[in-house]
Protein backbone atom coordinates (compact mmCIF):
# COMPACT_ATOMS: atom_id res chain seq x y z
CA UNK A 1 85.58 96.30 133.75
CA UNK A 2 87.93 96.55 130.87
CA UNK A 3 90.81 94.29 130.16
CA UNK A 4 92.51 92.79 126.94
CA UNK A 5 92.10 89.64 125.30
CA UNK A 6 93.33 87.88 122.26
CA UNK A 7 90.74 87.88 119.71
CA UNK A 8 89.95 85.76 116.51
CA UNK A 9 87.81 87.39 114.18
CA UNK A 10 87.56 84.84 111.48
CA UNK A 11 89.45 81.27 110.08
CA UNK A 12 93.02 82.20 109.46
CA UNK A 13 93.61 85.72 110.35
CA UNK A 14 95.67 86.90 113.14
CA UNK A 15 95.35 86.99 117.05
CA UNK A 16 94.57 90.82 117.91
CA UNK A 17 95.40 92.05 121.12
CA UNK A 18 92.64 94.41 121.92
CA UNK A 19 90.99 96.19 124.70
CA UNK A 20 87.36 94.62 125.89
CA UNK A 21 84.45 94.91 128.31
CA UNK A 22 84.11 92.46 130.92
CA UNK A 23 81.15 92.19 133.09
CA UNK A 24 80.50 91.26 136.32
CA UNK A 25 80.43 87.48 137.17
CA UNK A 26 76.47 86.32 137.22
CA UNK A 27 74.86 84.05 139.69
CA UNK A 28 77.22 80.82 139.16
CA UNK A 29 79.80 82.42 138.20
CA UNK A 30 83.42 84.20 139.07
CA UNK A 31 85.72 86.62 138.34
CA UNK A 32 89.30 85.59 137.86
CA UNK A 33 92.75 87.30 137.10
CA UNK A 34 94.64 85.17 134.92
CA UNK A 35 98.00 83.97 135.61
CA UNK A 36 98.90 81.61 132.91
CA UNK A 37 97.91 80.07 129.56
CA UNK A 38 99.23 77.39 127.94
CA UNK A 39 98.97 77.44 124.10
CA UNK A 40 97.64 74.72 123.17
CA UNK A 41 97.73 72.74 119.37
CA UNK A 42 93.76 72.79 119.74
CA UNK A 43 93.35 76.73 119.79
CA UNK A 44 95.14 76.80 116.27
CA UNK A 45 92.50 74.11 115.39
CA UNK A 46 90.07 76.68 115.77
CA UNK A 47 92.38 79.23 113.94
CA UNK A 48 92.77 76.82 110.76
CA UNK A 49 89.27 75.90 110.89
CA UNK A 50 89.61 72.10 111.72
CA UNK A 51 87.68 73.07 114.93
CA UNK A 52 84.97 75.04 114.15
CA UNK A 53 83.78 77.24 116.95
CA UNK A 54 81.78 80.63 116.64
CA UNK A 55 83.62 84.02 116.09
CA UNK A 56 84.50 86.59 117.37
CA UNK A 57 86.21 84.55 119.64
CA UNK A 58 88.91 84.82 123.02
CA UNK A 59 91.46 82.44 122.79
CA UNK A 60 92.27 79.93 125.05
CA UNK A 61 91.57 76.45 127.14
CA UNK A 62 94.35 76.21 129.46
CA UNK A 63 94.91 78.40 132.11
CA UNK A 64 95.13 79.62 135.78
CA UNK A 65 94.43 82.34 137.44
CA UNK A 66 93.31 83.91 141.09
CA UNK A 67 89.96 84.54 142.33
CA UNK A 68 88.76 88.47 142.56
CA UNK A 69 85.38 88.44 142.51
CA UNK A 70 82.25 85.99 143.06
CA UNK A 71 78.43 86.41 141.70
CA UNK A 72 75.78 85.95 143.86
CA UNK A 73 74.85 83.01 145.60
CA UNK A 74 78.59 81.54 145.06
CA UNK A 75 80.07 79.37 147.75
CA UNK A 76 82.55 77.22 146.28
CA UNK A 77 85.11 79.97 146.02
CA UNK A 78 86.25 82.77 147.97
CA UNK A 79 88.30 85.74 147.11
CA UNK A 80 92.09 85.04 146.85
CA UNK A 81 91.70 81.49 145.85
CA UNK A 82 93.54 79.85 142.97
CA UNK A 83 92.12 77.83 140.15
CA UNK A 84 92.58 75.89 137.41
CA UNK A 85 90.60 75.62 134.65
CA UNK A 86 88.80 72.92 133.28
CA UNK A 87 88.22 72.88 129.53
CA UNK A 88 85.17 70.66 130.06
CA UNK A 89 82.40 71.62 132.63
CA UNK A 90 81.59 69.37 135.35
CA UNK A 91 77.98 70.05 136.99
CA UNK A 92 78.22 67.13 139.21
CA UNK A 93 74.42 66.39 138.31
CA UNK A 94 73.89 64.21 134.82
CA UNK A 95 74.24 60.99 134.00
CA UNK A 96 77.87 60.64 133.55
CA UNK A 97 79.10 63.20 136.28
CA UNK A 98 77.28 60.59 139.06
CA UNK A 99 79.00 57.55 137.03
CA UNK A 100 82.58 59.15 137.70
CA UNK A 101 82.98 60.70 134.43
CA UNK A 102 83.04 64.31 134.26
CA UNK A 103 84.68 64.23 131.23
CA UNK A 104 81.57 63.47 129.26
CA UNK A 105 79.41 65.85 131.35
CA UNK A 106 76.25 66.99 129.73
CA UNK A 107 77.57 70.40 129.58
CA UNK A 108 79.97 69.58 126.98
CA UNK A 109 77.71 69.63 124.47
CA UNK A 110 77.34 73.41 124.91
CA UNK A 111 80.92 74.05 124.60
CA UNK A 112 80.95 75.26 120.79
CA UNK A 113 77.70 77.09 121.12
CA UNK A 114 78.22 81.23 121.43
CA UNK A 115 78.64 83.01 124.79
CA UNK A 116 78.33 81.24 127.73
CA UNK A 117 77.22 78.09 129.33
CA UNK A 118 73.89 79.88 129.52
CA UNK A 119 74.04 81.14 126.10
CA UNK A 120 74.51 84.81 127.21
CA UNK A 121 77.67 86.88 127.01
CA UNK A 122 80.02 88.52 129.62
CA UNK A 123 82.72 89.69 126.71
CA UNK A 124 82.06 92.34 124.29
CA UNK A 125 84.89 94.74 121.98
CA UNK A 126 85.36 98.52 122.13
CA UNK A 127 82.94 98.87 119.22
CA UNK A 128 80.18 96.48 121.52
CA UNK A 129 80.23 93.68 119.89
CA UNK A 130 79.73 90.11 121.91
CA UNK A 131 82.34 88.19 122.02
CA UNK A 132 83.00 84.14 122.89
CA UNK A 133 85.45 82.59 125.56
CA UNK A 134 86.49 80.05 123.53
CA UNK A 135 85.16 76.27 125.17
CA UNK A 136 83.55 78.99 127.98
CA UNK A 137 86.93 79.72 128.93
CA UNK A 138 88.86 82.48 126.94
CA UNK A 139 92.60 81.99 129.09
CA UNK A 140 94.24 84.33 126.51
CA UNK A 141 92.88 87.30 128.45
CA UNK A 142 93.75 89.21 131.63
CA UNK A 143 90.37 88.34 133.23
CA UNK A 144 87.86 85.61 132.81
CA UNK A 145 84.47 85.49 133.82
CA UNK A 146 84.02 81.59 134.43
CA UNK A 147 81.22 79.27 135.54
CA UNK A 148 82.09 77.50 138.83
CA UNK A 149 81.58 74.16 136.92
CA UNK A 150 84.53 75.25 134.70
CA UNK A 151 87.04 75.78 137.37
CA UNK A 152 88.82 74.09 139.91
CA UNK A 153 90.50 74.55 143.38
CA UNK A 154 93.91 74.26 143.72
CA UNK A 155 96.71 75.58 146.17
CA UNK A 156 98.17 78.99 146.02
CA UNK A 157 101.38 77.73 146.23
CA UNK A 158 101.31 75.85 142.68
CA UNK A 159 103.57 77.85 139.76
CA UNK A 160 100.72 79.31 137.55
CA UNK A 161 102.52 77.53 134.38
CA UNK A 162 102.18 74.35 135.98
CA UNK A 163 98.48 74.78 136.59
CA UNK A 164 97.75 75.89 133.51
CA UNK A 165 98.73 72.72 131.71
CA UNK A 166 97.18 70.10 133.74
CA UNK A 167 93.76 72.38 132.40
CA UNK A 168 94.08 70.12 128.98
CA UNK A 169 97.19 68.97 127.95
CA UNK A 170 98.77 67.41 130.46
CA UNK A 171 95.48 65.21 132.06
CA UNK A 172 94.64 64.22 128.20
CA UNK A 173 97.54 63.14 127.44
CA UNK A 174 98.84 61.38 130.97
CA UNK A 175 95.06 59.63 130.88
CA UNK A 176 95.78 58.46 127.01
CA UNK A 177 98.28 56.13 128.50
CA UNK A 178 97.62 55.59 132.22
CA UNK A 179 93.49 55.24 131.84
CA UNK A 180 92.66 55.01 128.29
CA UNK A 181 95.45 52.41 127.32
CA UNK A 182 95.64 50.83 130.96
CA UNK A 183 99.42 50.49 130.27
CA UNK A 184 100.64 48.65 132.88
CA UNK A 185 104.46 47.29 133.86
CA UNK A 186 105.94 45.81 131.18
CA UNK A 187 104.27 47.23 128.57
CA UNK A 188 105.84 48.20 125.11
CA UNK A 189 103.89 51.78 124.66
CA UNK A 190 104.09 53.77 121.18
CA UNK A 191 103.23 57.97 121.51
CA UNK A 192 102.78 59.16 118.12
CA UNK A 193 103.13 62.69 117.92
CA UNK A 194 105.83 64.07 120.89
CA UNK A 195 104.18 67.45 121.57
CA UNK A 196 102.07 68.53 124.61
CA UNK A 197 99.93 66.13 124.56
CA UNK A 198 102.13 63.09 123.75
CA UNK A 199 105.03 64.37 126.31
CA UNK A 200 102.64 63.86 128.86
CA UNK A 201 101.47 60.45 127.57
CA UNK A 202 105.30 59.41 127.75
CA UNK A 203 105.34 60.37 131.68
CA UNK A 204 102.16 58.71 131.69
CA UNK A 205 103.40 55.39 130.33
CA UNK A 206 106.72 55.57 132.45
CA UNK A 207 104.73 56.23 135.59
CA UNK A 208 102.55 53.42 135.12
CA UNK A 209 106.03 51.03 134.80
CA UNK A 210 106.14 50.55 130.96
CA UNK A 211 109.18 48.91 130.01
CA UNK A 212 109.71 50.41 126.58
CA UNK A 213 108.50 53.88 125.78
CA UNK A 214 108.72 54.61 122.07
CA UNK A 215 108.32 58.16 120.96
CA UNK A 216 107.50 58.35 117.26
CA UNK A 217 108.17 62.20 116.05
CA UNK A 218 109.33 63.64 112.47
CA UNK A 219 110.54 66.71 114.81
CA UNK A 220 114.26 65.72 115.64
CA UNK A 221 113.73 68.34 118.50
CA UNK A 222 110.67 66.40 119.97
CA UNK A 223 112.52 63.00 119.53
CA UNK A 224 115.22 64.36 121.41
CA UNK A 225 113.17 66.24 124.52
CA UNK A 226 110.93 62.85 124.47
CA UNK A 227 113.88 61.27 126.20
CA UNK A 228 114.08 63.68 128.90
CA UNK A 229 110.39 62.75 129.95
CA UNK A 230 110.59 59.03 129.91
CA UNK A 231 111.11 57.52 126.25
CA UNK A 232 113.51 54.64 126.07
CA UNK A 233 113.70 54.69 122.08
CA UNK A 234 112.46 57.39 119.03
CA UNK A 235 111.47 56.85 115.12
CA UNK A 236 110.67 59.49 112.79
CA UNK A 237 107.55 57.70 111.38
CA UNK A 238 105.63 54.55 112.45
CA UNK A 239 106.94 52.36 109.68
CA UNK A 240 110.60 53.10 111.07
CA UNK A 241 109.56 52.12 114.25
CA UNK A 242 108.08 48.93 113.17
CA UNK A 243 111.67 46.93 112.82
CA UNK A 244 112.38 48.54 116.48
CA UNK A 245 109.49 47.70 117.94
CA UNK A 246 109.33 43.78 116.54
CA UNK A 247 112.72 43.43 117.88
CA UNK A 248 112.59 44.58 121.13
CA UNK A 249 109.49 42.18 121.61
CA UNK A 250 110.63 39.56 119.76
CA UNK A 251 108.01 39.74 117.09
CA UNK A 252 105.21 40.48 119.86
CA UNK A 253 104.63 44.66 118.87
CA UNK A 254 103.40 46.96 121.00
CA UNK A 255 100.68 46.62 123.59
CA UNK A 256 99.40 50.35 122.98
CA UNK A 257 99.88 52.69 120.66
CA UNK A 258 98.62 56.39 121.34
CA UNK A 259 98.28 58.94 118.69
CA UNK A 260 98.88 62.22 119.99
CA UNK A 261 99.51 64.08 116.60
CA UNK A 262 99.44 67.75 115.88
CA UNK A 263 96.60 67.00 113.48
CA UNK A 264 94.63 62.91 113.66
CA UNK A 265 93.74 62.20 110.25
CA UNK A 266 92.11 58.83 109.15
CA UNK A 267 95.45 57.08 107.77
CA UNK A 268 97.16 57.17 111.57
CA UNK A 269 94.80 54.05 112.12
CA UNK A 270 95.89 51.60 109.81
CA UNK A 271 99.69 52.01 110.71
CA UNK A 272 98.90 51.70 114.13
CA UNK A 273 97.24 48.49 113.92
CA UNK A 274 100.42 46.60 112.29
CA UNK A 275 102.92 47.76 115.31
CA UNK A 276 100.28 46.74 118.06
CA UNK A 277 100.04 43.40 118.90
CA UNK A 278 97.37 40.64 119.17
CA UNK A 279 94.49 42.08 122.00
CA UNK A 280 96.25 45.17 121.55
CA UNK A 281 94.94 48.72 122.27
CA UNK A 282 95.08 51.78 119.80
CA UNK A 283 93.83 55.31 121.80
CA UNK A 284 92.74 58.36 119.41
CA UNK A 285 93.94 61.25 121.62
CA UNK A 286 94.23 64.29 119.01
CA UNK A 287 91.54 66.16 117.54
CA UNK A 288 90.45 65.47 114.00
CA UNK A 289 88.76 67.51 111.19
CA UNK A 290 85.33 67.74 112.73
CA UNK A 291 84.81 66.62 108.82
CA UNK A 292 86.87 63.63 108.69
CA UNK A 293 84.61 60.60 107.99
CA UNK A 294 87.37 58.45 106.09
CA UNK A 295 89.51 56.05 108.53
CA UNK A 296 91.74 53.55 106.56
CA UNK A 297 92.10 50.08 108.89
CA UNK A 298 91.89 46.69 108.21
CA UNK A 299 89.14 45.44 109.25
CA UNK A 300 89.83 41.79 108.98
CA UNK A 301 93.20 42.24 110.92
CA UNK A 302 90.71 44.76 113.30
CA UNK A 303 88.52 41.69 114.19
CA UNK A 304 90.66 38.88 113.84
CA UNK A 305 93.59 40.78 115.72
CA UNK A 306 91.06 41.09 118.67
CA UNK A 307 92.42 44.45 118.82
CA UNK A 308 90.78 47.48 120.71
CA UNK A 309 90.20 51.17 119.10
CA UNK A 310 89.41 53.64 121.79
CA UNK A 311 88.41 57.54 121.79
CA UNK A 312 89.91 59.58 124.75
CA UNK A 313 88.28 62.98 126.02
CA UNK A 314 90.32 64.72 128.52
CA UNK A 315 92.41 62.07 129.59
CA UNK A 316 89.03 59.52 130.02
CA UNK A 317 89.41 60.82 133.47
CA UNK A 318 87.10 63.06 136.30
CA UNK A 319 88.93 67.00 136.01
CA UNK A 320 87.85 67.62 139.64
CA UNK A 321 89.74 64.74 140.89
CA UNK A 322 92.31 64.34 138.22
CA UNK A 323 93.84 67.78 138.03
CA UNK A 324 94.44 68.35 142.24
CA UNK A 325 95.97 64.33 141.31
CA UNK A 326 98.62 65.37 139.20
CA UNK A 327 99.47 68.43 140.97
CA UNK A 328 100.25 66.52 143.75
CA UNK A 329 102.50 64.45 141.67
CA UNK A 330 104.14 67.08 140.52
CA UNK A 331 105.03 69.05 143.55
CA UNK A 332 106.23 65.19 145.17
CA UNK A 333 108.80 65.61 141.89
CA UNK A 334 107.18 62.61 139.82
CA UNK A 335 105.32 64.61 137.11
CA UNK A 336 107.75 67.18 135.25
CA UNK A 337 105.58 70.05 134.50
CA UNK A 338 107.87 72.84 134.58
CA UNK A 339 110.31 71.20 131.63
CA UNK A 340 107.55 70.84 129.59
CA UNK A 341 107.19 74.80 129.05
CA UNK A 342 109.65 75.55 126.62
CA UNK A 343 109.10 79.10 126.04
CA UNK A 344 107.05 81.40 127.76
CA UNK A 345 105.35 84.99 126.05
CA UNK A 346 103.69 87.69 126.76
CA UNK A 347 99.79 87.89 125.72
CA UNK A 348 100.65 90.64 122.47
CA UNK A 349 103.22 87.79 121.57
CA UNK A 350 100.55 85.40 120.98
CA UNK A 351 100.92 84.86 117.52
CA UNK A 352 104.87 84.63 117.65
CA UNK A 353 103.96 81.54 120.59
CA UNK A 354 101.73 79.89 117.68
CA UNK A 355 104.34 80.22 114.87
CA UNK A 356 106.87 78.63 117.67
CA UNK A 357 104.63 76.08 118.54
CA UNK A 358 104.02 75.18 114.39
CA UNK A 359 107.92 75.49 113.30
CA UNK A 360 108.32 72.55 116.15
CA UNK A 361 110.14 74.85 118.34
CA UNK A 362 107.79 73.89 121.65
CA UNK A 363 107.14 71.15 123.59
CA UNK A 364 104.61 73.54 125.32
CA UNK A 365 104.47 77.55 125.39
CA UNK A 366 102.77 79.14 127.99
CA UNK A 367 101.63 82.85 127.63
CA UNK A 368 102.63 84.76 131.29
CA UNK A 369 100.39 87.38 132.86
CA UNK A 370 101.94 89.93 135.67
């Protein structure tokens, strides 16, 4: 079938809007018309180059859509079912899938690789050349062809911009703070970086019954909006949250800090260690030059501190029981979704949605399909 995507053709150049050739799912696999797409910080990573990934490539890792058509031998889904997608794969077979954590399922190692999970390719351009979903996925198109390990079954009744977001954004960020930092009531909890990801961390933290919330933003608009989802105080930087923070725990610090930037770079660490406290926990949510080998800590303050430095993948939690999780919260009202989406576009507006997102005009943008 033909449809139209959003297409990268190498590091740096422009989203094009083009018409492409779709084919039919394959055994494992389905057919789905998108609904939504979030834009997410870590598609531009692959735009910049920080995230390598192989071109051509479809945009896109958050999304929803509806089910209209199944390859053979499919069972999980049936036509007129609605999905959301999963960024990482979950076969429900390896090693970590039994241990309850589909986050680091095997299948994430094939993620960057070309084409499919299999290796082969669904997508190709007018002029027949194959084309990548980007992380198997490709949301910034009107259809998808997706493995069944890639999506997951929600209600029909869910907003499409809702669903989209808890595909990435929103599960990373809420499981930075509720699973990866174990914040619990009480807690002093720094978010550094007030975007997607780190709004959600802020509901995260406030869920979980953290006392202070302190959103740390250079974006006066994010500073602000932080306080609508949960944030009790804001800085600019770390070190102008450091006075703050030693106050309001009387010399204490914080008990977490997560770094949700746009970009992680090395020198986040070292600031973050001086405004957590003793036993404290540090969580490295945001994706990093897949180069960047240079981290600047103190190591003696690391081990002497007793501190804790923890990676988080997609929240640290299990996408097939994480995602129908915090659906539920949000339709019971305690998970704002909806105010996260500041701006919504069409697909051929993708690039305008990217600028948006860049000049700190979103807390999330989410491209709408009719």
């Amino acid at each position: 079938m033909k449809t139209r995507a959003a297409i990268l053709r190498e590091v740096g150049a422009a989203w094009n809007v083009e018409e492409i050739e779709l084919d039919d799912p394959q055994a494992g696999e389905i057919l789905v018309k998108t609904l939504a797409a979030g834009m997410c910080h870590s598609d531009e990573h692959a735009h910049d180059g920080t995230m390598p990934a192989p071109m051509p490539l479809i945009g896109g890792h958050e999304g929803a859509g509806e089910v209209i058509g199944l390859g053979p031998g499919v069972t999980e889904f049936e036509i007129g079912d609605h999905i959301s997608c999963s960024f990482i794969p979950s076969c429900g077979k390896c090693t970590w899938c039994a241990r309850g954590q589909q986050n680091l399922c095997d299948l994430g190692a094939k993620l960057m690789d070309p084409g499919m999970i299999d290796g082969t390719f669904r997508h190709r351009d007018a002029d027949g050349n194959d084309l990548t979903p980007l992380l198997k996925l490709g949301t910034f198109a009107e259809h998808m062809v997706l493995s069944v390990d890639s999506a997951i079954k929600i209600q029909n009744d869910i907003p499409p911009g809702p669903a989209a977001l808890v595909s990435c954004g929103v599960t990373t960020g809420y499981g930075s703070a509720v699973y990866r930092a174990e914040v619990t009531a009480g807690d002093t909890v720094i978010i550094v970086g007030c975007g997607g990801l780190g709004t959600a961390a802020i509901q995260g933290a406030k869920i979980a019954g953290a006392k202070n919330v302190v959103a740390v933003d250079p974006s006066e608009f994010k500073r602000e909006s932080a306080m609508e989802f949960g944030a009790t105080h804001s800085a600019a930087s770390i070190d102008e949250a450091m006075e703050m923070v030693g106050a309001m725990t009387e010399g204490v610090m914080a008990d977490s800090t997560i770094l949700t930037p746009g970009t992680l770079t090395g020198d986040f660490i070292a600031p973050a260690q001086f405004i957590t406290r003793k036993g404290g926990t540090i969580v490295a949510t945001a994706v990093a030059p897949v180069e960047q080998m240079d981290v600047t800590m103190n190591l003696f303050m690391f081990s002497m501190m007793n501190q804790e430095l923890k990676g988080c993948l997609f929240g640290s939690s299990s996408p097939r029981k994480e995602i129908p999780h915090l659906l539920s919260m949000y339709q019971a009202g305690q998970l704002k979704l909806d105010e996260m989406i500041t701006n919504t576009y069409t697909l051929d507006q993708v690039n305008e949605g990217y600028q948006d997102m860049l000049d700190n005009k979103n807390i999330r943008g989410v491209i709408t399909f009719d």
